[in-house]
Protein backbone atom coordinates (compact mmCIF):
# COMPACT_ATOMS: atom_id res chain seq x y z
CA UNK A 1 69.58 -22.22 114.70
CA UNK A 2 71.57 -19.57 116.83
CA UNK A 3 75.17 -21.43 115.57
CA UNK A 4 73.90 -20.66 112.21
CA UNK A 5 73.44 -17.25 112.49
CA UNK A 6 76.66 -16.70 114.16
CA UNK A 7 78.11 -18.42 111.43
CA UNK A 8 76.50 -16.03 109.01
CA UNK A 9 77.10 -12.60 111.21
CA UNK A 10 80.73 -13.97 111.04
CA UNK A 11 81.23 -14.20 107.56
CA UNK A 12 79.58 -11.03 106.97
CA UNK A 13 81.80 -9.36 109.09
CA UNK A 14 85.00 -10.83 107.27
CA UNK A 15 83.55 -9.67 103.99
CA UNK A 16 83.47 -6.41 105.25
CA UNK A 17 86.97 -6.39 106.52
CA UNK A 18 88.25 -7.96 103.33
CA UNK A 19 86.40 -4.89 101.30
CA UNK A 20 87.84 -2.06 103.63
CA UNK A 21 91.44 -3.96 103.54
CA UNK A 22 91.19 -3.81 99.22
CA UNK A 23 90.03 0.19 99.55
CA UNK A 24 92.87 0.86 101.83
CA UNK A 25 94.66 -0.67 99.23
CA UNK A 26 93.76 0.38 95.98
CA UNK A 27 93.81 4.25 97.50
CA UNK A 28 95.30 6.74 94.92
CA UNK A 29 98.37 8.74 96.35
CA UNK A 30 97.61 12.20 96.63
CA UNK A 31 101.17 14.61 96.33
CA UNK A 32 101.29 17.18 99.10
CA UNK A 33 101.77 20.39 96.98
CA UNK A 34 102.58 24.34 98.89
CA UNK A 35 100.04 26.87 98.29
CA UNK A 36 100.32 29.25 95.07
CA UNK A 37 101.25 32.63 96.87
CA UNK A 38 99.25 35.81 95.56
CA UNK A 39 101.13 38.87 95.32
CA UNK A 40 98.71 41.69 96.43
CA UNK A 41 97.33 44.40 93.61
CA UNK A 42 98.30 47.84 94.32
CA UNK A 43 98.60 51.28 92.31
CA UNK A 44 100.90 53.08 90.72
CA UNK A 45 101.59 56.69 89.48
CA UNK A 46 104.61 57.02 86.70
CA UNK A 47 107.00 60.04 88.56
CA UNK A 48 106.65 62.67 86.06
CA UNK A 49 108.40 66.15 87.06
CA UNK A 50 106.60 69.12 86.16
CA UNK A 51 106.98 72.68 87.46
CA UNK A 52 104.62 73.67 90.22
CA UNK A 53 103.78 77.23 91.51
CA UNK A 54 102.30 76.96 95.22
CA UNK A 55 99.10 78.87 96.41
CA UNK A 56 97.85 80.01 99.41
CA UNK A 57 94.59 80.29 100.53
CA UNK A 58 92.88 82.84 102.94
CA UNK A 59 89.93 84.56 103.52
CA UNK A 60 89.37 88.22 104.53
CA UNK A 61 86.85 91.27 104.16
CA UNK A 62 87.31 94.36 102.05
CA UNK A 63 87.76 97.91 103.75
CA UNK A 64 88.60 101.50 102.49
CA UNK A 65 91.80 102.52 102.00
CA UNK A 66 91.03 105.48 103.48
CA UNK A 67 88.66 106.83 105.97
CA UNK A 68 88.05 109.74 107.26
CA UNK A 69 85.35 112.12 108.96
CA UNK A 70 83.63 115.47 107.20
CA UNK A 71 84.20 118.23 109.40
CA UNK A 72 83.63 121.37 109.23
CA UNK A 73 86.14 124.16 110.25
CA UNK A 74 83.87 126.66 110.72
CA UNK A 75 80.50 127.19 112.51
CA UNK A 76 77.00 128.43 110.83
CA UNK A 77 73.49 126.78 109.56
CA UNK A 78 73.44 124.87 106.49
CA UNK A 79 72.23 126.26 103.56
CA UNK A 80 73.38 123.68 101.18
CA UNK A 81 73.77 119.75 100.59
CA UNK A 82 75.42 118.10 97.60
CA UNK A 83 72.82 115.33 95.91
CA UNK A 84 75.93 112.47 96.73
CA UNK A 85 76.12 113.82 100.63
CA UNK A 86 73.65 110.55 102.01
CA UNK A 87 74.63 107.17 103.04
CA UNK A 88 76.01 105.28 100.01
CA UNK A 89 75.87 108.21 97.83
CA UNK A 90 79.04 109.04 95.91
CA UNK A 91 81.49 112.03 94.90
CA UNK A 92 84.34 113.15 93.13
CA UNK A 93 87.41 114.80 93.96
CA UNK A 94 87.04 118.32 94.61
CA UNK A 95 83.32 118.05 94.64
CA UNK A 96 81.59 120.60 96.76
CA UNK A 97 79.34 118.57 99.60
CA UNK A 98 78.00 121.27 102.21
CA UNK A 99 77.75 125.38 102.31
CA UNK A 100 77.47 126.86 105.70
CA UNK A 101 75.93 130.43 105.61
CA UNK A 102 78.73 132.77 104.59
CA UNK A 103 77.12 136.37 105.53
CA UNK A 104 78.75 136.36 109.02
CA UNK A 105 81.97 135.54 107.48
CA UNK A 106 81.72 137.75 104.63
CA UNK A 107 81.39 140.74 107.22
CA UNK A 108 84.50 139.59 109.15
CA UNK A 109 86.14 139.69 105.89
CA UNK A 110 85.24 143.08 105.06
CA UNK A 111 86.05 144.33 108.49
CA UNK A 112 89.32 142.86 108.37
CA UNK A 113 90.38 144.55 104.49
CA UNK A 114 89.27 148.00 106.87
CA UNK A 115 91.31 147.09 109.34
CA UNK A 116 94.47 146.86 106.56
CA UNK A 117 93.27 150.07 105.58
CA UNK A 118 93.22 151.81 108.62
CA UNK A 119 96.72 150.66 109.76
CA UNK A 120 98.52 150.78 106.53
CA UNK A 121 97.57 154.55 106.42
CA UNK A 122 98.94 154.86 110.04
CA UNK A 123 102.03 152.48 109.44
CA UNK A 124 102.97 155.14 106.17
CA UNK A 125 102.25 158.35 108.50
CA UNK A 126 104.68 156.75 111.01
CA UNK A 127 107.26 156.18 108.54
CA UNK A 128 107.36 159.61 107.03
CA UNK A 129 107.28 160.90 110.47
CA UNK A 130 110.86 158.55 111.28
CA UNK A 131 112.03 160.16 108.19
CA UNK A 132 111.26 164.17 108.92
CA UNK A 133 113.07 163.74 112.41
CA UNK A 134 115.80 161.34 110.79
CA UNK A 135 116.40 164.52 108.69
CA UNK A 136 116.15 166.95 111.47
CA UNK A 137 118.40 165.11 113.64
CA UNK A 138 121.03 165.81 110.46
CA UNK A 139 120.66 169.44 110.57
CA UNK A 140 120.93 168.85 115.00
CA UNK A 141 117.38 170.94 115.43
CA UNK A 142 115.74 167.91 116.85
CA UNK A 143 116.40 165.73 120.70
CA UNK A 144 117.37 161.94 120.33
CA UNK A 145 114.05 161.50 122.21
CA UNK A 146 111.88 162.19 119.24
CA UNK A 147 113.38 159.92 117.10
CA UNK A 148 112.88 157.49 119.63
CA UNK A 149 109.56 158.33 119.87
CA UNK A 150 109.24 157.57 116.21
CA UNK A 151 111.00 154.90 115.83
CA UNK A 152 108.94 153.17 118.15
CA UNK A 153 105.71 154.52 116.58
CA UNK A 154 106.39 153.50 113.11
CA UNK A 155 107.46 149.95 114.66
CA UNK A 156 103.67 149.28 116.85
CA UNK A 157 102.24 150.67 113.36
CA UNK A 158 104.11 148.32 111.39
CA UNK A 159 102.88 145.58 113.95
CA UNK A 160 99.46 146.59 113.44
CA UNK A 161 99.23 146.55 110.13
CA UNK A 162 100.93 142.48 110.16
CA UNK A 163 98.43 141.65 112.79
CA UNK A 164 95.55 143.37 109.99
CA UNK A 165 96.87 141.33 107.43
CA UNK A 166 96.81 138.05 109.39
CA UNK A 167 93.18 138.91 110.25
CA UNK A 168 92.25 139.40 106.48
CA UNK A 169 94.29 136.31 105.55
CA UNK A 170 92.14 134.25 108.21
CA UNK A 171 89.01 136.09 107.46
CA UNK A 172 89.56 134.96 103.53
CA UNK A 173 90.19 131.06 104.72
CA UNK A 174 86.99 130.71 107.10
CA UNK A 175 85.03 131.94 104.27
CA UNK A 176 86.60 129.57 102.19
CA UNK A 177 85.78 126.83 104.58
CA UNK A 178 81.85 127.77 104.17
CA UNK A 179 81.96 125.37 101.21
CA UNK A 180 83.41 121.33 102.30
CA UNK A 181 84.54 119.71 99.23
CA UNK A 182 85.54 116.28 98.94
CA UNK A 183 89.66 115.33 99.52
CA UNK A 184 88.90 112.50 97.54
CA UNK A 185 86.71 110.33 94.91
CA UNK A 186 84.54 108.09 97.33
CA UNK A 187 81.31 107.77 98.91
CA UNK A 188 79.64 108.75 101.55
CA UNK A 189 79.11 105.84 104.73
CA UNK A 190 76.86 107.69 107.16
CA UNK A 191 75.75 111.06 106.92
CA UNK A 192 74.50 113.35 110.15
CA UNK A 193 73.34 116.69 108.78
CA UNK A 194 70.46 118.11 107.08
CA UNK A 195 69.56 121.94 105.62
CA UNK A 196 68.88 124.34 108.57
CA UNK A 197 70.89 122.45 111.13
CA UNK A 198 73.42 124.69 112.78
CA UNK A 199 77.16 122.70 112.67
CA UNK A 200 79.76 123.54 115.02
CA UNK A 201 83.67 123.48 114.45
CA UNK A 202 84.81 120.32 114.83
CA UNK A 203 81.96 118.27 115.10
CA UNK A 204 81.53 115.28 112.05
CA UNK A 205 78.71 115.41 110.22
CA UNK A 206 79.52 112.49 107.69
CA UNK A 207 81.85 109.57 107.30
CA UNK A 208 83.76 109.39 103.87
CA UNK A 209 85.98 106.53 102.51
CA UNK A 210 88.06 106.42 99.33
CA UNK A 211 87.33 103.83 96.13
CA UNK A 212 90.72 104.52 94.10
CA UNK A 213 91.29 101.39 95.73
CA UNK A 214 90.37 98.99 98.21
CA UNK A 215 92.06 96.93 100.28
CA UNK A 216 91.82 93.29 101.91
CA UNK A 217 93.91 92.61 105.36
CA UNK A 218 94.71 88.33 105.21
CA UNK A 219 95.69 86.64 107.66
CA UNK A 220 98.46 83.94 106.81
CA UNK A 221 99.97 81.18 108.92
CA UNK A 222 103.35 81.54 109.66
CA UNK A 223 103.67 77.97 108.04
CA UNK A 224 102.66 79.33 104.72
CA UNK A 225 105.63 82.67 104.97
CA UNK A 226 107.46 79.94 103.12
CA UNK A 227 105.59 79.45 99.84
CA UNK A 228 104.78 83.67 99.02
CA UNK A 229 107.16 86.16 98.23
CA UNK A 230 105.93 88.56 100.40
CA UNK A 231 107.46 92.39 101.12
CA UNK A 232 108.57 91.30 104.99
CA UNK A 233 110.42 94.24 106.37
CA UNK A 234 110.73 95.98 103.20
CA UNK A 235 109.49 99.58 102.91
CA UNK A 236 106.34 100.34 101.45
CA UNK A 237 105.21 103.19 99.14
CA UNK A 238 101.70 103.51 100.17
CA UNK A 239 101.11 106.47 98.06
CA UNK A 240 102.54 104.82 94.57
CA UNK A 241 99.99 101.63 93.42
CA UNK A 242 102.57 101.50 90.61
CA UNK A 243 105.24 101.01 93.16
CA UNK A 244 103.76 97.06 94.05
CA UNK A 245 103.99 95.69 90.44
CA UNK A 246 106.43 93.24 91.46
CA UNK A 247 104.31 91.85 94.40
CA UNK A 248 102.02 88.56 94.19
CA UNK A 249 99.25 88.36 92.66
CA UNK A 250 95.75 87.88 94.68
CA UNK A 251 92.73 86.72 93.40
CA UNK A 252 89.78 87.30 95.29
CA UNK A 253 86.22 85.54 95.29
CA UNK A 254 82.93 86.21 96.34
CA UNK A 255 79.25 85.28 96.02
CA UNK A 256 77.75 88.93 94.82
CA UNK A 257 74.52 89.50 92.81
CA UNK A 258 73.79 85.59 92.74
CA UNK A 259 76.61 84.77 90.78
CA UNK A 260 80.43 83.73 91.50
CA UNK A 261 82.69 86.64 90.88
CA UNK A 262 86.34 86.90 90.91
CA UNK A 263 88.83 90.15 91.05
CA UNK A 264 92.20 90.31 90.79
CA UNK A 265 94.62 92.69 93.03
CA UNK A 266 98.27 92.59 94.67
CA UNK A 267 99.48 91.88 97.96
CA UNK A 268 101.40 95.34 98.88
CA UNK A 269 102.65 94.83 102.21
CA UNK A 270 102.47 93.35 105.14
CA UNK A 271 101.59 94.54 109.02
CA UNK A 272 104.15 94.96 111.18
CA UNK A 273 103.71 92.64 113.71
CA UNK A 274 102.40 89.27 114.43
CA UNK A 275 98.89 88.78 115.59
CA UNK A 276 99.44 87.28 119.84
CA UNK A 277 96.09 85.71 119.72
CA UNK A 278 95.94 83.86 116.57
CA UNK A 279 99.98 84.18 115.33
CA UNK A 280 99.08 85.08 112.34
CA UNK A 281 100.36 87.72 109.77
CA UNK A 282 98.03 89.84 108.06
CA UNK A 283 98.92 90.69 104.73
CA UNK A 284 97.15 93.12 102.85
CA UNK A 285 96.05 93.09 99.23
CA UNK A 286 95.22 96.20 97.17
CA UNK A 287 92.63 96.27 94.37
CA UNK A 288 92.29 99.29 91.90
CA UNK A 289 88.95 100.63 90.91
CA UNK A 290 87.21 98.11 92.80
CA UNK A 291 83.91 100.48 92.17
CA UNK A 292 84.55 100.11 88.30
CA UNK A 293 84.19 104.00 88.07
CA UNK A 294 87.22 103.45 85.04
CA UNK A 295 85.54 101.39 82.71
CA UNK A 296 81.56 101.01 81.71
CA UNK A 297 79.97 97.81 81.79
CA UNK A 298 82.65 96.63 84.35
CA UNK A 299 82.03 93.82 86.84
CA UNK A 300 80.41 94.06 90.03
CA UNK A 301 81.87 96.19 92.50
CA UNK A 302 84.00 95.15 95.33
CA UNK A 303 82.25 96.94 97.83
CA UNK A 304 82.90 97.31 101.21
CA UNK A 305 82.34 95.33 103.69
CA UNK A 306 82.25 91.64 101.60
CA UNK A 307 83.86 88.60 102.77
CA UNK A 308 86.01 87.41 100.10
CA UNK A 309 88.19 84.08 99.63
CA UNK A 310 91.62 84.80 98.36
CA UNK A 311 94.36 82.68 96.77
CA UNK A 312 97.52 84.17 96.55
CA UNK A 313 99.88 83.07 93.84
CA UNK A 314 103.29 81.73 95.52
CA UNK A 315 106.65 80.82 94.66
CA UNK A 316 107.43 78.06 91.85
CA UNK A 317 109.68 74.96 91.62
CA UNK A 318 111.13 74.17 87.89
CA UNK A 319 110.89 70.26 88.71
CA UNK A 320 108.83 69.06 91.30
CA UNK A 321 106.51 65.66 91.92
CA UNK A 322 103.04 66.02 92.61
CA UNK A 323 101.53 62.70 93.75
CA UNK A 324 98.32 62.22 95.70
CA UNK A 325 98.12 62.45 99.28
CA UNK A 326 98.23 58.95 100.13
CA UNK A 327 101.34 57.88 98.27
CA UNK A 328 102.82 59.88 101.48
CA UNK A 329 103.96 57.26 104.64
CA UNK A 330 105.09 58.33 107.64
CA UNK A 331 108.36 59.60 108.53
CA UNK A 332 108.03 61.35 104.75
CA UNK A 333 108.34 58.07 102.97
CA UNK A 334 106.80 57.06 99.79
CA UNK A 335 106.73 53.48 98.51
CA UNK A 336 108.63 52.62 95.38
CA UNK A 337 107.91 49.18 92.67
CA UNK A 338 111.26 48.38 91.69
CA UNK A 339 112.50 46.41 88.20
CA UNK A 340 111.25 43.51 89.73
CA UNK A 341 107.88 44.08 90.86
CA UNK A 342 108.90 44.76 94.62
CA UNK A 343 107.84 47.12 96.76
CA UNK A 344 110.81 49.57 98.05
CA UNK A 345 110.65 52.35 100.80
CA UNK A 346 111.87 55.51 99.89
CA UNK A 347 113.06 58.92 102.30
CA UNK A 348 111.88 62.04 100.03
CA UNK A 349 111.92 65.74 100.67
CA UNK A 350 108.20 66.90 100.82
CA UNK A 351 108.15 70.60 99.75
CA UNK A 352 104.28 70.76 100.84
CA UNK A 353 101.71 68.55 102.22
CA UNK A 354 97.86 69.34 100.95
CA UNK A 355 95.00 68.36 101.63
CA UNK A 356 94.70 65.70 98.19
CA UNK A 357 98.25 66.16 97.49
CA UNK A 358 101.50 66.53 98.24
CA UNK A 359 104.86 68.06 96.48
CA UNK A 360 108.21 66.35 96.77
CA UNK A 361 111.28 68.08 96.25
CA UNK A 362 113.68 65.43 95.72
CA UNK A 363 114.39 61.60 96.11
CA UNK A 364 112.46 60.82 93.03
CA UNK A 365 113.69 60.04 89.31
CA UNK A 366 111.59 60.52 86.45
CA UNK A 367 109.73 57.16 85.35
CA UNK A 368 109.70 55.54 88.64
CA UNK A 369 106.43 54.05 90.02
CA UNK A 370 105.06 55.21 93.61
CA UNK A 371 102.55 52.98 95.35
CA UNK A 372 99.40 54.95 96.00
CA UNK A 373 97.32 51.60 97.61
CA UNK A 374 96.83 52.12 101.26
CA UNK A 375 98.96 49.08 102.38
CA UNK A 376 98.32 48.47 106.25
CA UNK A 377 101.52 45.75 106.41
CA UNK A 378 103.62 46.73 104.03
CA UNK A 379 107.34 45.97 103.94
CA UNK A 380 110.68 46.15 102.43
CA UNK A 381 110.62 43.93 99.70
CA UNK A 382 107.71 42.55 99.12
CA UNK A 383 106.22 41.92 95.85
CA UNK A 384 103.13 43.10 94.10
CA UNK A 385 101.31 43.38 90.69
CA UNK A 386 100.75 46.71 89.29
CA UNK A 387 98.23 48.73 88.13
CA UNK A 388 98.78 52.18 86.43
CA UNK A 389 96.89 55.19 86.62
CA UNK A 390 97.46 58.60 86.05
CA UNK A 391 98.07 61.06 88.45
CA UNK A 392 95.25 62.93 87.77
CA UNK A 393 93.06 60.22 88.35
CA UNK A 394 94.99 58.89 91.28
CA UNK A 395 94.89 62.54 93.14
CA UNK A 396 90.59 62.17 92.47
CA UNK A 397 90.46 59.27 94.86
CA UNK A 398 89.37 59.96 98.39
């Protein structure tokens, strides 16, 4: 019984060999074929030169273009205060502000036109006394020692009567200064002085500044000298706003009143030295009638004190590329798709690098494509499939 089964195990185990052998044989041939390499998918902007006028941007606050202290020359009590003499009140030119008490004046005055009387009539008596002895001494009746004597009279009288004069001419000005009027159209900052206080000579009792104009110091990075057509060492005609047409314009922004506003002015010259601690130039833009006192129903005023933005309009190149940021490789290198779909590096003269773009100069020709695809291995060569955008949308892309 055990012979039979081996018999059986033995043919079993044949049949199986014979079934594996005919498999083996009856395989199908598989052909060994090299993977289908995938060019990777990058974009592209179309070089299209277009002229480009740089800007700078800056940040500053407004001040006065002038500012000065109200004081009085003479001394007295107060009588009288203009309306527009208190802390943000405003004036004109001209405008009387404060009257000191004039009745000690007026007497000095008065005392002084006596004075020119009394020594005018004395100065006259001493002349036609020089003249009797003058004609005396022709006829030899008189000594040379009297017409010394009034010579030298008629001189102290002359003398008296200047010094008179002078007295009346001061007595007339400090009663002019009784009244403070206003050098200029402003307003008033801080005011120290109230009816029936006594002021002294010399002692401020407001602070003024100017609104003709107001001005905005900006600090710029020596960096961005380059792009602005600034007046650098040129002389300035701080007087004259007519005399700054041809420098750049500034517009200025603010949040005022709840709402975004914008005013326009001119950078009018620059300070004369660079800032040690933060080596910076400060340039200084000018804005007319930033009260609106011109023109009703103007916009908000640029008042003193507000922290503006500023972008100043620079210099501008006919034919320039603008691509987005990240076309830019290191070394100032920008990929190029050739004819044939490869990828070739390119040296290029970057005018200005921004923040989401930068400006090339040169080493570009109109209609070329520039990779814009953050490529971490990217080399000579290589090929690629493209896909077009615009430069617009390209320059959108974080």
């Amino acid at each position: 019984m055990s012979f039979r089964k081996a018999v059986i195990a033995l043919y079993v185990l044949g049949a199986g060999l014979l079934a594996t052998a005919l498999v083996w044989l009856t395989r199908p041939v598989v052909e060994p074929e090299p993977p289908e390499a995938v060019a990777p998918l990058v974009r592209v902007v179309t070089v299209a030169p277009e002229p480009v006028r740089f800007a700078v941007h800056t940040q500053g606050t407004v001040v006065p273009r002038t500012e000065s202290e109200l004081v009085p020359q003479v001394s007295g009590e107060v009588v009288w205060l203009s309306p527009g003499l208190v802390s943000g009140g405003s004036f004109e030119e001209g405008e009387p502000l404060l009257r000191v008490e004039r009745t000690d004046y007026e007497i000095e005055l008065e005392s002084a036109r006596a004075a020119v009387a009394r020594t005018s009539s004395e100065a006259a008596r001493a002349r036609k006394e020089l003249e009797r002895q003058r004609r005396l001494a022709a006829q030899s009746v008189t000594s040379q020692a009297r017409i010394d004597d009034a010579e030298n009279a008629a001189r102290v009288a002359q003398a008296a009567l200047r010094e008179a004069r002078a007295r009346v001419t001061r007595a007339e000005r400090d009663l002019e200064r009784t009244e403070l009027v206003a050098p200029y159209a402003g307003r008033v900052r801080e005011e120290r002085v109230d009816v029936g206080q006594f002021v002294s000579r010399g002692v401020s009792v407001a602070t003024l500044y100017a609104v003709d104009w107001a001005e905005v110091r900006l600090p710029l990075p020596d960096r961005e000298l380059a792009f602005l057509d600034l007046p650098l060492g040129r002389r300035a005609a701080a007087a004259e706003p007519e005399a700054h047409e041809a420098g750049p314009t500034v517009k200025l922004r603010a949040e005022f009143a709840g709402a975004s506003q914008v005013w326009t002015g001119r950078i009018v010259r620059t300070e004369g030295e660079i800032d040690p601690r933060s080596r910076m130039v400060n340039a200084v833009a000018r804005v007319e009638d930033p009260y609106g006192r011109g023109e009703a129903g103007a916009a908000p005023p640029l008042a003193v004190g507000l922290f503006v933005e500023a972008e100043i309009e620079g210099r501008s190149v006919a034919d320039a590329v603008v691509l987005p940021r990240a076309a830019l490789r290191e070394g100032d290198r920008v990929l190029v798709v050739d004819a044939e779909g490869r990828l070739r590096f390119r040296d290029v003269e970057v005018l200005r690098t921004e923040r989401e773009r930068v400006v090339i100069g040169a080493g570009l020709r109109a209609g070329e494509q520039v990779c814009v695809s953050p490529l971490s291995a990217a080399v000579d060569g290589m090929a690629v499939r493209i896909a077009v955008e615009s430069a617009e949308l390209a320059r959108s892309r974080p």
